[in-house]
PDB file of N, CA and C in Angstrom:
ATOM      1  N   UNK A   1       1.695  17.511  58.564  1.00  0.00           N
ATOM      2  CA  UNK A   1       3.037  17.861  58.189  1.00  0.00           C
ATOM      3  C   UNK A   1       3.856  18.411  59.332  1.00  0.00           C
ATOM      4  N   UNK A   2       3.098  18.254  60.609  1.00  0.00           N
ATOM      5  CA  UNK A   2       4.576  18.545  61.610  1.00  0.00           C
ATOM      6  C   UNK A   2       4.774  17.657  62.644  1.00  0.00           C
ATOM      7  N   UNK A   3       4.459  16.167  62.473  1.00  0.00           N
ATOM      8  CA  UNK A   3       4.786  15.522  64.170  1.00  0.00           C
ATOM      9  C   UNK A   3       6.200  14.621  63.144  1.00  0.00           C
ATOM     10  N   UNK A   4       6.555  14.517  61.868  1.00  0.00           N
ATOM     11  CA  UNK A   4       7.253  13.654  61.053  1.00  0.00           C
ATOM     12  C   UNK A   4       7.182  12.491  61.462  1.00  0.00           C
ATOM     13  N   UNK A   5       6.316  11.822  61.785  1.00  0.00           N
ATOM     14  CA  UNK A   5       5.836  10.423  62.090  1.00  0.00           C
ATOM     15  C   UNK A   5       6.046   9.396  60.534  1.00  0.00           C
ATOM     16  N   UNK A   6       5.596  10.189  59.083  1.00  0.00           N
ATOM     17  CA  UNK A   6       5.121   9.695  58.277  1.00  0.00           C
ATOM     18  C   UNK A   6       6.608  10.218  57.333  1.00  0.00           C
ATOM     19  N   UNK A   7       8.115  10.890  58.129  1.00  0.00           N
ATOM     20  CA  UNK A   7       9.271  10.758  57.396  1.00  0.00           C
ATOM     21  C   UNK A   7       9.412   9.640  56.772  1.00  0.00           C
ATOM     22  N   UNK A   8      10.099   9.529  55.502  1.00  0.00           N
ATOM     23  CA  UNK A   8       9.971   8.086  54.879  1.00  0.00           C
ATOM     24  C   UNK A   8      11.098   9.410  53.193  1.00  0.00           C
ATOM     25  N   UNK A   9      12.191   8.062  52.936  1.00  0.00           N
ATOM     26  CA  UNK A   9      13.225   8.609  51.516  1.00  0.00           C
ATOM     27  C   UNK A   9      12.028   8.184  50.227  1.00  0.00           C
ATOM     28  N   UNK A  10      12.069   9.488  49.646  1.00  0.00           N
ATOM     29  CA  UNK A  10      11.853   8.554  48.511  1.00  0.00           C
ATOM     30  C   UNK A  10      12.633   7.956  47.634  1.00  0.00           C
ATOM     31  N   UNK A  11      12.713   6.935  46.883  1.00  0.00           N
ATOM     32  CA  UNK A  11      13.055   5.939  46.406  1.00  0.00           C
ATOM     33  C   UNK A  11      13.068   5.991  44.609  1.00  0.00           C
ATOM     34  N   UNK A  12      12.116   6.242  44.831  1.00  0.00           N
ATOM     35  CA  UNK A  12      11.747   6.171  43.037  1.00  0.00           C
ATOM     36  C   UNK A  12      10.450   6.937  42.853  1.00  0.00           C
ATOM     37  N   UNK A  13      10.335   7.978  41.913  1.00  0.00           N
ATOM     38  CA  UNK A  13       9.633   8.410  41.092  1.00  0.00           C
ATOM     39  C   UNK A  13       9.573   9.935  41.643  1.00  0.00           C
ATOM     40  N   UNK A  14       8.056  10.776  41.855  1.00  0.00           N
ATOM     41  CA  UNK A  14       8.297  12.117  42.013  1.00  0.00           C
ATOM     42  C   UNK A  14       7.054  12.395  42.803  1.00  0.00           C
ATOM     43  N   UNK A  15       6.681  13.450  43.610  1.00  0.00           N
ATOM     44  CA  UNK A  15       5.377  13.521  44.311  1.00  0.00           C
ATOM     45  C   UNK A  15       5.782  15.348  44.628  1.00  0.00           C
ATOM     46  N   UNK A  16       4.664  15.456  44.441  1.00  0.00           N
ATOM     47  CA  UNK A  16       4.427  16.815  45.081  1.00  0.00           C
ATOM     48  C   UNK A  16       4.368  16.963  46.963  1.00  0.00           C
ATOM     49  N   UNK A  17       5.061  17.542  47.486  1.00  0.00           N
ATOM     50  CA  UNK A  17       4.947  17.686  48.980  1.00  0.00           C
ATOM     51  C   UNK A  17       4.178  18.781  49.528  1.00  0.00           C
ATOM     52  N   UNK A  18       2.610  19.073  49.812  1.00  0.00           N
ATOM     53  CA  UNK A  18       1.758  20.237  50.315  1.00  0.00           C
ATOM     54  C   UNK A  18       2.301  21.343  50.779  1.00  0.00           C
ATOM     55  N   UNK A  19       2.998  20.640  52.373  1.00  0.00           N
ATOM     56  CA  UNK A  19       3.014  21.338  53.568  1.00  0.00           C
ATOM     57  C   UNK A  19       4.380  20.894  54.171  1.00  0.00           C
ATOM     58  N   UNK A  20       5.145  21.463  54.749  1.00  0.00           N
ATOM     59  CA  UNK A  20       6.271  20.640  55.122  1.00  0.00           C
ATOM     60  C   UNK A  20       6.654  21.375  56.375  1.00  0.00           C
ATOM     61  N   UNK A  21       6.283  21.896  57.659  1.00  0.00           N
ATOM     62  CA  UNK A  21       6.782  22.437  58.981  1.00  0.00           C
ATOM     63  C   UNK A  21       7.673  21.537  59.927  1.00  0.00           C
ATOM     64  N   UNK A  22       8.368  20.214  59.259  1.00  0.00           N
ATOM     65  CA  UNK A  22       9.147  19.670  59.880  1.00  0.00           C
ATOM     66  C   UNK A  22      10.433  19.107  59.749  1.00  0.00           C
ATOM     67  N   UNK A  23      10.776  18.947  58.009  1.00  0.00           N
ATOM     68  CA  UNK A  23      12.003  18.729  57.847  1.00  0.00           C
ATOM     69  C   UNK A  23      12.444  19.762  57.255  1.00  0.00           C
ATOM     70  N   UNK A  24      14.126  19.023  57.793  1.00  0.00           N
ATOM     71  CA  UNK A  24      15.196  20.032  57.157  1.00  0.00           C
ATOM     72  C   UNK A  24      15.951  20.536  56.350  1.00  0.00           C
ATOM     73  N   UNK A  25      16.090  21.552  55.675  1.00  0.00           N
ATOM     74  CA  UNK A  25      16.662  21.841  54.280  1.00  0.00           C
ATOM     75  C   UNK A  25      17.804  20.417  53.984  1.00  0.00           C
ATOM     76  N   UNK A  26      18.493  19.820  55.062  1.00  0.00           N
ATOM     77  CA  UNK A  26      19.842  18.818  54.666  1.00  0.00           C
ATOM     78  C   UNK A  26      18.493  17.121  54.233  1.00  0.00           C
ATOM     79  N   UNK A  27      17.508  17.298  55.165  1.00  0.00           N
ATOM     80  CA  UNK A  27      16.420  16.086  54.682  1.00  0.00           C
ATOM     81  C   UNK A  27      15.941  16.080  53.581  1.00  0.00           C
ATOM     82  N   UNK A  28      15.377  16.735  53.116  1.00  0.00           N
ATOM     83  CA  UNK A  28      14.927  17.476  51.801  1.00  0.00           C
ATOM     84  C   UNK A  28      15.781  17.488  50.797  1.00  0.00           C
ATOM     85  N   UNK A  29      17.327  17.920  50.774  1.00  0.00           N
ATOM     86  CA  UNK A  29      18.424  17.825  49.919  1.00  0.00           C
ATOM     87  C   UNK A  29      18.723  16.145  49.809  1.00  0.00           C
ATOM     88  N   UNK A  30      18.303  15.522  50.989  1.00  0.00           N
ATOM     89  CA  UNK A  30      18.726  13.765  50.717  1.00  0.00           C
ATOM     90  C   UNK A  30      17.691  12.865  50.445  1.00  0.00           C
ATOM     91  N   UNK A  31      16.417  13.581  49.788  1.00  0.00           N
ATOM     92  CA  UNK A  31      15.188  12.872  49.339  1.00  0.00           C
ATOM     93  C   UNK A  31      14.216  12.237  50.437  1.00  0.00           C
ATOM     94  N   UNK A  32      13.742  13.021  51.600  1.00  0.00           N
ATOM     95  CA  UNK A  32      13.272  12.991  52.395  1.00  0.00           C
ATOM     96  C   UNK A  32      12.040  13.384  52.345  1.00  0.00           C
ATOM     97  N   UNK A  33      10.802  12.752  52.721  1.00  0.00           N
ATOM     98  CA  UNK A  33       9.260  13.637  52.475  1.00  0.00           C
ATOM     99  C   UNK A  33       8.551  12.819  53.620  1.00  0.00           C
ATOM    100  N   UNK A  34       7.693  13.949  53.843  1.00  0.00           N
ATOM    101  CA  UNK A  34       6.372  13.228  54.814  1.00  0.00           C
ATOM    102  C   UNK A  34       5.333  12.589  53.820  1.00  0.00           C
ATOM    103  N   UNK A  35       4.997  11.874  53.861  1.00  0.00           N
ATOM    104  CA  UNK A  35       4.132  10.814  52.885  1.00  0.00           C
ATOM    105  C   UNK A  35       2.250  11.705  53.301  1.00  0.00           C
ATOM    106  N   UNK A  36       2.379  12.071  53.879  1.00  0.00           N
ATOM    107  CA  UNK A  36       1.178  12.242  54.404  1.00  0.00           C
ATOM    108  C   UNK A  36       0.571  13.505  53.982  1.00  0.00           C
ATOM    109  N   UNK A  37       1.551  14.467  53.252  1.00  0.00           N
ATOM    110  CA  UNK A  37       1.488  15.511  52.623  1.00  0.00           C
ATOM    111  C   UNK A  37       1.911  15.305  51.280  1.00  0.00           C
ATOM    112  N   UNK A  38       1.984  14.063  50.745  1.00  0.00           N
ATOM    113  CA  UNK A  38       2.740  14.008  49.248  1.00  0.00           C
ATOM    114  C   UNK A  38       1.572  13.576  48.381  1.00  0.00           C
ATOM    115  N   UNK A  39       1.806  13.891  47.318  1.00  0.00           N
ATOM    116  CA  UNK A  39       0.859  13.531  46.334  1.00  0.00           C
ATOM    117  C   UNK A  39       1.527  13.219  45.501  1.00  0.00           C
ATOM    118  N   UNK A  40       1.485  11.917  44.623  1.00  0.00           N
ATOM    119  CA  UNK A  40       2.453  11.232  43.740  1.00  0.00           C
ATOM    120  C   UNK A  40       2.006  11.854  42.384  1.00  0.00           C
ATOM    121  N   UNK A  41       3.506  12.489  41.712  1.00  0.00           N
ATOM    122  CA  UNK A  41       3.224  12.380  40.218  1.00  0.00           C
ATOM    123  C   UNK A  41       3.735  11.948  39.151  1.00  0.00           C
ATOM    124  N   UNK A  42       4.417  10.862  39.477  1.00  0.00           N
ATOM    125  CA  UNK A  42       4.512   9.662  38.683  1.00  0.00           C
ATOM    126  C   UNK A  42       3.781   8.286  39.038  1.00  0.00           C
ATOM    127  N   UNK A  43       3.216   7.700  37.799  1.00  0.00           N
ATOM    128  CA  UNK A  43       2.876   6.133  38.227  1.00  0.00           C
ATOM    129  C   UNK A  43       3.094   5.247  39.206  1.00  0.00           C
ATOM    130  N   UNK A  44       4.168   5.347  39.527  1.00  0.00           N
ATOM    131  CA  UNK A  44       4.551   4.516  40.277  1.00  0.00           C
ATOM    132  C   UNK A  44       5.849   5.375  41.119  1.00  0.00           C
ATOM    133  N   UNK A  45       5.921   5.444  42.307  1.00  0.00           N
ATOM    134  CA  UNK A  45       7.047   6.144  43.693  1.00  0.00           C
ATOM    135  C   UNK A  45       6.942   4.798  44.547  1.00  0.00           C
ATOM    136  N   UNK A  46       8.653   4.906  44.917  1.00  0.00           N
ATOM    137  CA  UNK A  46       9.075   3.648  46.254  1.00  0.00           C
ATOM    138  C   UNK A  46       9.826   4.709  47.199  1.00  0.00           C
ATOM    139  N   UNK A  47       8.726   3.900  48.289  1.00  0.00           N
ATOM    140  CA  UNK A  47       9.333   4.789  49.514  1.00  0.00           C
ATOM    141  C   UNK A  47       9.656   4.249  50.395  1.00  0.00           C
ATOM    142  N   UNK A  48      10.843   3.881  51.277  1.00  0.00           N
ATOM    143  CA  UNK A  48      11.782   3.972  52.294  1.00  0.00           C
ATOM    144  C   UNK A  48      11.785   3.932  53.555  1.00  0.00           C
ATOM    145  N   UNK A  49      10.845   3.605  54.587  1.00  0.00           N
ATOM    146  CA  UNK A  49      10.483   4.058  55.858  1.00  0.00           C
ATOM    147  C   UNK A  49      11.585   3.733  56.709  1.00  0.00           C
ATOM    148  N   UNK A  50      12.304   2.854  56.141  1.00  0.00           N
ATOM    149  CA  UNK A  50      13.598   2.606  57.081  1.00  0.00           C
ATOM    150  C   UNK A  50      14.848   3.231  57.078  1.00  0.00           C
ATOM    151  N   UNK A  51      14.928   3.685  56.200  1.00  0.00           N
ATOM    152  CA  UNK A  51      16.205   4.701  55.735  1.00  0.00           C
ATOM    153  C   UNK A  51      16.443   6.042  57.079  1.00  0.00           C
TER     154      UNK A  51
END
């Protein structure tokens, strides 16, 4: 959770985020997560790496 290599929007659905020492309250407000610290809790999440 801190080189943000694994930044990526989410898209659709909901995930829990662990650890987060790299983004910013304005990333976070625009649906922003490190994938690498997320744990999905819905069925199905679409995520964004290009955004």
């Amino acid at each position: 959770g801190v080189c943000a290599t694994c930044r990526c929007k989410l898209v659709e659905g909901e995930v829990e985020m662990l650890n987060n020492y790299s983004l910013e309250d304005w990333e976070l407000e625009k649906g922003y997560i490190l994938s690498c610290q997320s744990i999905p809790k819905t069925k199905k999440i679409v995520l964004d790496y290009d955004g």
